[in-house]
Protein backbone atom coordinates (compact mmCIF):
# COMPACT_ATOMS: atom_id res chain seq x y z
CA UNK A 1 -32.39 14.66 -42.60
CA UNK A 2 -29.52 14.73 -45.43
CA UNK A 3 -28.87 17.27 -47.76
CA UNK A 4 -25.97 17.02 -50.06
CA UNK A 5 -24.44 19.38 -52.73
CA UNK A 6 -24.26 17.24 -55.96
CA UNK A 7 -23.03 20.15 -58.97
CA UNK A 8 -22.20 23.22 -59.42
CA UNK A 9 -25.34 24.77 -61.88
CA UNK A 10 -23.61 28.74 -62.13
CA UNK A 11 -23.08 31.62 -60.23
CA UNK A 12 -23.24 35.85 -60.27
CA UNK A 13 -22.19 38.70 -58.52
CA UNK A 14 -24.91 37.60 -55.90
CA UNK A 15 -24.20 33.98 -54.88
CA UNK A 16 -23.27 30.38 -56.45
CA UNK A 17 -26.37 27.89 -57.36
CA UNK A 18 -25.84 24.31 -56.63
CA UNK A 19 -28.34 20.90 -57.57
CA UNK A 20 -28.56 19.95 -54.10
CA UNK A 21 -29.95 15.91 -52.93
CA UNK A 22 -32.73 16.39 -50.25
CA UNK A 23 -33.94 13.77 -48.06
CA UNK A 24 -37.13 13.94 -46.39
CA UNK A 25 -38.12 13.11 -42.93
CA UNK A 26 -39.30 10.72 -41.72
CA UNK A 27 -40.05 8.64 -45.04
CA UNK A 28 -36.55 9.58 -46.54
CA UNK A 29 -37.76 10.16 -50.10
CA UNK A 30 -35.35 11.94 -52.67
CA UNK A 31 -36.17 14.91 -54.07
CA UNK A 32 -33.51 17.43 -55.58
CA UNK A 33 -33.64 21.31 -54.52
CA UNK A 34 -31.32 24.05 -56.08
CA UNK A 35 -29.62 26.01 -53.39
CA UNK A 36 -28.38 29.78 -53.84
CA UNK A 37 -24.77 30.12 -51.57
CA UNK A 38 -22.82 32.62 -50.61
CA UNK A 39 -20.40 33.68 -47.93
CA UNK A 40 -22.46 34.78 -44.96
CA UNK A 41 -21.24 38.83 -45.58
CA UNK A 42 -21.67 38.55 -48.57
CA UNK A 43 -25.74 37.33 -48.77
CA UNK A 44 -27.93 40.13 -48.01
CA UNK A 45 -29.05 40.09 -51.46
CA UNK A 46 -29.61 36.16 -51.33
CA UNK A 47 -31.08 36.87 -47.91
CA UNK A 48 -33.74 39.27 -49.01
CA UNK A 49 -35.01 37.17 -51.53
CA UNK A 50 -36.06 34.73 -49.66
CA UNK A 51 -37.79 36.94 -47.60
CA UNK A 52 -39.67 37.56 -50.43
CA UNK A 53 -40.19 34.09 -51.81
CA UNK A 54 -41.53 33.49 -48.43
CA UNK A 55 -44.63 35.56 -49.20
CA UNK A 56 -45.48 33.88 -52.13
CA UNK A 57 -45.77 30.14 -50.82
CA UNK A 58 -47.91 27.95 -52.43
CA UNK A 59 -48.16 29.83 -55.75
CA UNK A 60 -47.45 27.69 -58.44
CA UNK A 61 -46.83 30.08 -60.73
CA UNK A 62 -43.67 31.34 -58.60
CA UNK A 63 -40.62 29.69 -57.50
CA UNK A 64 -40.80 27.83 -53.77
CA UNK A 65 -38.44 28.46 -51.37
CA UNK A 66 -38.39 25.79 -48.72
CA UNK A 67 -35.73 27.43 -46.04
CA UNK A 68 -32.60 28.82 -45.77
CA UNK A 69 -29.25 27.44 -43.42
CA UNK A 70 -26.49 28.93 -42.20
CA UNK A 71 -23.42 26.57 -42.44
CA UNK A 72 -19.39 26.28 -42.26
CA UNK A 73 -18.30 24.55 -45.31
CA UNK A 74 -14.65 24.18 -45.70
CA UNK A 75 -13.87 26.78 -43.41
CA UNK A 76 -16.36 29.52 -44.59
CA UNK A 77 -19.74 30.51 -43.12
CA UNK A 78 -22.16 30.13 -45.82
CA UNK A 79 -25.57 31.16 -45.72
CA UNK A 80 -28.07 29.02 -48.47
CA UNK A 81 -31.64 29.29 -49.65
CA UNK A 82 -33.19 26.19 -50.59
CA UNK A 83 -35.18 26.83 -53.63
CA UNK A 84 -37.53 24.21 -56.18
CA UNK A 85 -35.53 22.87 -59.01
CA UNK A 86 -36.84 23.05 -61.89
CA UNK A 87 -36.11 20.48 -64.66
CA UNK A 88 -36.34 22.59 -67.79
CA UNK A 89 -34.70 25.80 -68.91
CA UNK A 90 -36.14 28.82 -69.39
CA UNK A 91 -38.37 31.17 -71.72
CA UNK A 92 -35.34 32.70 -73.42
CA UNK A 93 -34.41 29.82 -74.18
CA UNK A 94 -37.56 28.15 -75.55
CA UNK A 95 -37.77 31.54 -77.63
CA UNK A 96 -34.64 31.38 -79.08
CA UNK A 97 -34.88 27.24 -80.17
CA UNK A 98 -37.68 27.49 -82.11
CA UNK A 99 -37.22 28.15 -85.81
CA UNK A 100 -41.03 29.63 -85.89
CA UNK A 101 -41.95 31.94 -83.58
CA UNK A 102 -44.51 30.30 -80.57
CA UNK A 103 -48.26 30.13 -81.66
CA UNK A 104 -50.40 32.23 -80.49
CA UNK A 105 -52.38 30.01 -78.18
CA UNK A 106 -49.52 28.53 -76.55
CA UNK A 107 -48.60 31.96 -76.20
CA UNK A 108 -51.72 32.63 -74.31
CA UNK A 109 -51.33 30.03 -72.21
CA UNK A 110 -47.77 31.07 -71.10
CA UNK A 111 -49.30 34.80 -71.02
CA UNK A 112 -52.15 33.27 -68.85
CA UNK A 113 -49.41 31.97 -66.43
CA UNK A 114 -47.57 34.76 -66.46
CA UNK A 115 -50.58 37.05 -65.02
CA UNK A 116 -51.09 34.58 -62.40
CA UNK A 117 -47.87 34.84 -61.02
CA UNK A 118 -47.86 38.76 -60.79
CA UNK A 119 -51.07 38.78 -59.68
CA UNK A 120 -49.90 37.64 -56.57
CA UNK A 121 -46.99 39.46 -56.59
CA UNK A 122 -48.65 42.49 -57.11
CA UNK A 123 -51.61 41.12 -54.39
CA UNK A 124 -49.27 41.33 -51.33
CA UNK A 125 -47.68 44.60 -52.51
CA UNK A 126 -44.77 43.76 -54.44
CA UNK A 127 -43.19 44.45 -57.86
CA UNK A 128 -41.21 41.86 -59.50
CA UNK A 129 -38.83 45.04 -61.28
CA UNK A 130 -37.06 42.32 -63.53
CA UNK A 131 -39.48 39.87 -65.38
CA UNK A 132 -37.57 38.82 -68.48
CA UNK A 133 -37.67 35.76 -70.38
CA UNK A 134 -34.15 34.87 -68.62
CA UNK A 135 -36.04 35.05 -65.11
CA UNK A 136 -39.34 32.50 -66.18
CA UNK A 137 -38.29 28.82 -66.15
CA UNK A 138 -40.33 26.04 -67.64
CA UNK A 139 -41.50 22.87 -66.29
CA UNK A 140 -42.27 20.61 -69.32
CA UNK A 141 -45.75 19.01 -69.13
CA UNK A 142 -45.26 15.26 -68.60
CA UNK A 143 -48.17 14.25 -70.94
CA UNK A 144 -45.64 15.09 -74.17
CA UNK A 145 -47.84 17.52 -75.60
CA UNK A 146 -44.88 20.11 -75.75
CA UNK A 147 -46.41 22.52 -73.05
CA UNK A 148 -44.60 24.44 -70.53
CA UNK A 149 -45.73 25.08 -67.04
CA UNK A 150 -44.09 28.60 -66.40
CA UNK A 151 -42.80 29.27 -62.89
CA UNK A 152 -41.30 33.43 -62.33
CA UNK A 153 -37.98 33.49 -60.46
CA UNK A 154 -35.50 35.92 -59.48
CA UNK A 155 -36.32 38.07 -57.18
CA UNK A 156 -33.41 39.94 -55.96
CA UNK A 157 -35.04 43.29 -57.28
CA UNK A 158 -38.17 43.22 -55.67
CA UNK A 159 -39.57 46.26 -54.55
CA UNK A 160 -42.34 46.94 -52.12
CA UNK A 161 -44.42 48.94 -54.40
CA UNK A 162 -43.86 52.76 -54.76
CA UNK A 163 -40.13 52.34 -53.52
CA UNK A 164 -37.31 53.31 -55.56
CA UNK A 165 -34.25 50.79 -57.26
CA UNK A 166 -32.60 48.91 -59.54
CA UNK A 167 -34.51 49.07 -63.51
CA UNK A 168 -33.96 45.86 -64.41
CA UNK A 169 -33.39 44.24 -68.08
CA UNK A 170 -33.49 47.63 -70.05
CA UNK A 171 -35.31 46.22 -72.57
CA UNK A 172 -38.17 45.14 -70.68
CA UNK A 173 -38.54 48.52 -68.63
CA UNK A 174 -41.58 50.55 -69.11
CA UNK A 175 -40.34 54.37 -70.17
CA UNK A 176 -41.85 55.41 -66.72
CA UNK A 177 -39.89 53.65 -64.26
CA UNK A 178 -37.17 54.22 -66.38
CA UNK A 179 -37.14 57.71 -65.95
CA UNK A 180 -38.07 58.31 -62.61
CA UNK A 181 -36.35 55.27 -60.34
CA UNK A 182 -39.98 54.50 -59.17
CA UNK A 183 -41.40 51.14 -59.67
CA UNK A 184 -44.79 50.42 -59.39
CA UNK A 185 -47.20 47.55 -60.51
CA UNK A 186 -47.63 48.66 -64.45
CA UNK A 187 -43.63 48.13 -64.83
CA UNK A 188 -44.67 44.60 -64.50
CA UNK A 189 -47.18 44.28 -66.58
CA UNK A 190 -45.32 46.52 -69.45
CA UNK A 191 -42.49 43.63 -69.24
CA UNK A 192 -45.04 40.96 -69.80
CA UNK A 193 -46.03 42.92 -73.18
CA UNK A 194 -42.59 42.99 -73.99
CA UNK A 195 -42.59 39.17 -73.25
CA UNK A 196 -45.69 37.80 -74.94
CA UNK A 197 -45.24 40.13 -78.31
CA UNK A 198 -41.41 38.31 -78.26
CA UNK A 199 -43.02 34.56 -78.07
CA UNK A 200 -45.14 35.41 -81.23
CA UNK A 201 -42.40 37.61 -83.16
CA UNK A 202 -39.04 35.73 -82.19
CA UNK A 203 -37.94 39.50 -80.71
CA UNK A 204 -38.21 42.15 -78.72
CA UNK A 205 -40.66 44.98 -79.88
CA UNK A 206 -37.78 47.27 -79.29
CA UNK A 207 -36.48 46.64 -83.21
CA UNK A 208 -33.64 48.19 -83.43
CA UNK A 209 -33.27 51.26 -86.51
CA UNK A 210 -30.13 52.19 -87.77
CA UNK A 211 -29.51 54.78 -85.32
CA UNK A 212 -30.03 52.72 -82.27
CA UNK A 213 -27.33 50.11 -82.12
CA UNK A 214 -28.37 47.04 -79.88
CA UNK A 215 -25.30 47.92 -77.62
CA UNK A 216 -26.01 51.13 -76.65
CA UNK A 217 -28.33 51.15 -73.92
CA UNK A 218 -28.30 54.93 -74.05
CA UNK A 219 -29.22 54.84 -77.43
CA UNK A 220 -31.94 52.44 -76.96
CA UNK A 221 -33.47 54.71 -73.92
CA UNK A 222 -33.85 57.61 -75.90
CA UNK A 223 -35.36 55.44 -78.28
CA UNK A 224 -37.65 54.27 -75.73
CA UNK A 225 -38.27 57.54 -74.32
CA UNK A 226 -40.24 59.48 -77.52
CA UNK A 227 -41.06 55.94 -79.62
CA UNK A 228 -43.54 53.35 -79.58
CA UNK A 229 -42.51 49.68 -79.27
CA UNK A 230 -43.56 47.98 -82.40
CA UNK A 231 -46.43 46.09 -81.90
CA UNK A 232 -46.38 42.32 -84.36
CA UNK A 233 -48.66 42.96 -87.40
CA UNK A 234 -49.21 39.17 -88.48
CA UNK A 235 -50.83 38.40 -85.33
CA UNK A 236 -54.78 38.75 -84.43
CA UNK A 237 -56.49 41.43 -83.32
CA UNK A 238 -56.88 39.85 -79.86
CA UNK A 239 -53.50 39.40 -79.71
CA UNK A 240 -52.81 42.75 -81.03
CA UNK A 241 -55.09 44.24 -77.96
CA UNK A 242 -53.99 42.14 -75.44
CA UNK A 243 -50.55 43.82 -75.71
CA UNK A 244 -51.65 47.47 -77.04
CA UNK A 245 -53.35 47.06 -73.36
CA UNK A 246 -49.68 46.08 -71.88
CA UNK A 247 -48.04 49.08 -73.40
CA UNK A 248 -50.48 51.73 -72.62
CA UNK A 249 -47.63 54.37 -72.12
CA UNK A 250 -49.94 55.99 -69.23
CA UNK A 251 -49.13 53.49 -66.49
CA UNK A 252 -52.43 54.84 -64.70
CA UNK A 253 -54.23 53.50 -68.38
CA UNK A 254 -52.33 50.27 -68.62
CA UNK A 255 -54.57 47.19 -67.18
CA UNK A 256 -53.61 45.42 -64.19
CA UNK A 257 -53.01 41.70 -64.20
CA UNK A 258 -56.59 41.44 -62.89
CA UNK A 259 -58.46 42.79 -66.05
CA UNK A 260 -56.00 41.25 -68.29
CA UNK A 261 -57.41 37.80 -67.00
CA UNK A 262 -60.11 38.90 -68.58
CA UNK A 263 -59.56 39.74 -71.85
CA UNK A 264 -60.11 37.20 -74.15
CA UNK A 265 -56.34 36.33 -75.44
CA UNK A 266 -56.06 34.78 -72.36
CA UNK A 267 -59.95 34.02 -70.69
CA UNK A 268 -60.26 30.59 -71.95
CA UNK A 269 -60.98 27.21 -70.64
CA UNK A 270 -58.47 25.57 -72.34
CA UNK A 271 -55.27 27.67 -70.36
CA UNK A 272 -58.13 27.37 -66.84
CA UNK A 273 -58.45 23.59 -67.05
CA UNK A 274 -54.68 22.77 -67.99
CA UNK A 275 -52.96 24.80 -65.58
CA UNK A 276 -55.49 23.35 -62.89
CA UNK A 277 -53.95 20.14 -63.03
CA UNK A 278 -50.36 21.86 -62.31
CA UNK A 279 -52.06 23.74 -59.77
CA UNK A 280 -53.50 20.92 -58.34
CA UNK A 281 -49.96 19.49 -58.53
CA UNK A 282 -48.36 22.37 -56.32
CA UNK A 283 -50.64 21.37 -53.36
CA UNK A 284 -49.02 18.19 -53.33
CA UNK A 285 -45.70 19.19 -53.25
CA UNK A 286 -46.31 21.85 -50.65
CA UNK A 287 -47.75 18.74 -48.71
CA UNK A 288 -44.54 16.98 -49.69
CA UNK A 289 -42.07 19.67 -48.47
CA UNK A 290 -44.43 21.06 -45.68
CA UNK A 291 -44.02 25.04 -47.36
CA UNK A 292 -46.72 25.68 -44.32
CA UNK A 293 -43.00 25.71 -42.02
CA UNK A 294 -40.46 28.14 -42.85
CA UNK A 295 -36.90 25.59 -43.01
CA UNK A 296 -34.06 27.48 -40.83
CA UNK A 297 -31.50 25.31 -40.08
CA UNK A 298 -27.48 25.38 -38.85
CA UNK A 299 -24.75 23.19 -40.42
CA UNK A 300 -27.21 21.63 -43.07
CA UNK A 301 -24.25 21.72 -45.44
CA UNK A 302 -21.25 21.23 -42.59
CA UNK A 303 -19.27 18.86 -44.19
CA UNK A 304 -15.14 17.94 -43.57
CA UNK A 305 -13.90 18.76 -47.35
CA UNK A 306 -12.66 15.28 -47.42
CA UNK A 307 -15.90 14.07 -48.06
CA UNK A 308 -17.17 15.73 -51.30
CA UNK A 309 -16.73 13.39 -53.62
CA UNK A 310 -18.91 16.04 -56.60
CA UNK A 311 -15.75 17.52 -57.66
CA UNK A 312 -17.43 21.40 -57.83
CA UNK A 313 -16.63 22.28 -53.96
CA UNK A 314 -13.10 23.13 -54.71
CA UNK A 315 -12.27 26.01 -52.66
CA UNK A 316 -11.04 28.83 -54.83
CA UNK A 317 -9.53 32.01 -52.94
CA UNK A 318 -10.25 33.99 -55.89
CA UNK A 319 -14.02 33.72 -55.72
CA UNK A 320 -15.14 36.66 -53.58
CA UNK A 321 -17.76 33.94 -52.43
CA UNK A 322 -15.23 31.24 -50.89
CA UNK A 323 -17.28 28.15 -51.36
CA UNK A 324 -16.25 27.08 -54.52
């Protein structure tokens, strides 16, 4: 088997991403993975995740993970997660191209995906604690009819449910678990309010006043704290509901992901019969990639620095990480 770092894609606080070449064995066909690196002491966070990710194999509404490896690469110990590349960007970013805001039933077809995802996050006990538009990435549907199938990422802030943590994007943080460090399943489904209202409006509900200055994210918790997020008014009713329902302020009130399947922004064969073909998809490449087998490998990515020809594995002492 050869795997190969090809480019550099970014990097954090938490690790470096890299489009990685992936051969498989033993009929050696090409497939490209992104791989999250980071100096072995430095990768608990990476670590975790795919602990995680793990879990959720074989959802295709949630990133794979196919493995992790420990290597030396140019005289650090690395530790990498092998993760599904995904060839489009993400829903920020579809958000902010369009000159209209999204129509309402793509919209519910993104909203229908969405659900799916943390419905089986939320299934084996999790909470995702930072769905934003920034952590959903799109794979455009190859029959050019503009659709996105919507895969959540990022989970280096999952929570077992009930345990305390990090709050995540501010603006996409129910006033509960803002408050009182505990994240349950509602934060999740609050965020995916915040989400769905922002595909139809072109922003957040959180519309900022004159007193609350977009930079001030004490400011904008107050705000949070004793107001209402503002709900679109040139939408439907249904659509109107469907996120009233999201932003019950009583996270005990709110609906899970399960009724919200249900309601009939979303129920509809249309978003059923389309995203059956991705799902469909998904158990092909989990047939491809064999997700049934947890990858852990050594020295996957060992390679004499004299052979990287990609130009991005320049070792840089100031890089807390080492491997770039």
């Amino acid at each position: 088997m050869n795997c190969q770092k090809l480019e550099l894609l970014g990097g954090g606080a938490h690790g470096i991403v890299f489009l990685v070449q992936y051969y498989t064995s033993p009929t050696c066909v090409s497939v490209k993975l992104v791989v999250k690196s980071s100096k072995v002491k430095f990768s608990d966070s990476i670590w975790e995740e795919g602990q995680i990710l793990k879990k959720f194999r074989g959802c295709p509404y949630i990133i794979q993970c196919f493995g992790d490896d420990t290597s030396v690469e140019h005289g650090n110990n690395v530790y990498n997660l092998l993760l599904e590349y995904v060839p489009g960007e993400t829903l920020q970013r579809l958000i902010n191209s369009r000159e209209r805001s999204i129509s309402e039933s793509e919209a519910s077809l993104y909203a229908y995906q969405l659900l799916k995802g943390i419905q089986e996050v939320h299934r084996l006990g999790f909470v995702h604690c930072d769905l934003k538009p920034n952590n959903v990435l799109l794979f455009p549907c190859k029959c050019g009819c503009g659709l996105n199938q919507l895969k959540i990422g990022d989970f280096r802030l999952s929570k077992v449910a009930g345990e305390e943590g990090h709050r995540g994007a501010l603006l996409y943080t129910s006033p509960k678990s803002l408050f009182c460090g505990m994240h349950e399943a509602p934060k999740d489904i609050w965020a995916i309010g915040c989400m769905v209202a922002e595909m139809m409006v072109g922003e957040s509900p959180w519309r900022f006043s004159s007193s609350c200055n977009s930079n001030d994210d004490n400011k904008l918790a107050l705000d949070m704290a004793f107001n209402e997020p503002q709900v679109p008014t040139d939408i439907s009713d249904c659509a109107k509901d469907f996120v009233m329902r999201c932003f019950e302020r009583n996270p005990n009130v709110r609906w899970s992901a399960d009724k919200l399947l249900n309601h009939p922004f979303v129920a509809n064969n249309n978003n059923s019969l389309l995203c059956q073909t991705w799902e469909d998809r998904q158990v092909l490449n989990n047939r491809l990639f064999k997700t049934e087998e947890w990858i852990s490998r050594f020295d996957l990515f060992s390679t004499p620095i004299s052979s990287c020809t990609c130009g991005c594995c320049r070792r840089d002492e100031t890089n807390e990480h080492g491997i770039v």
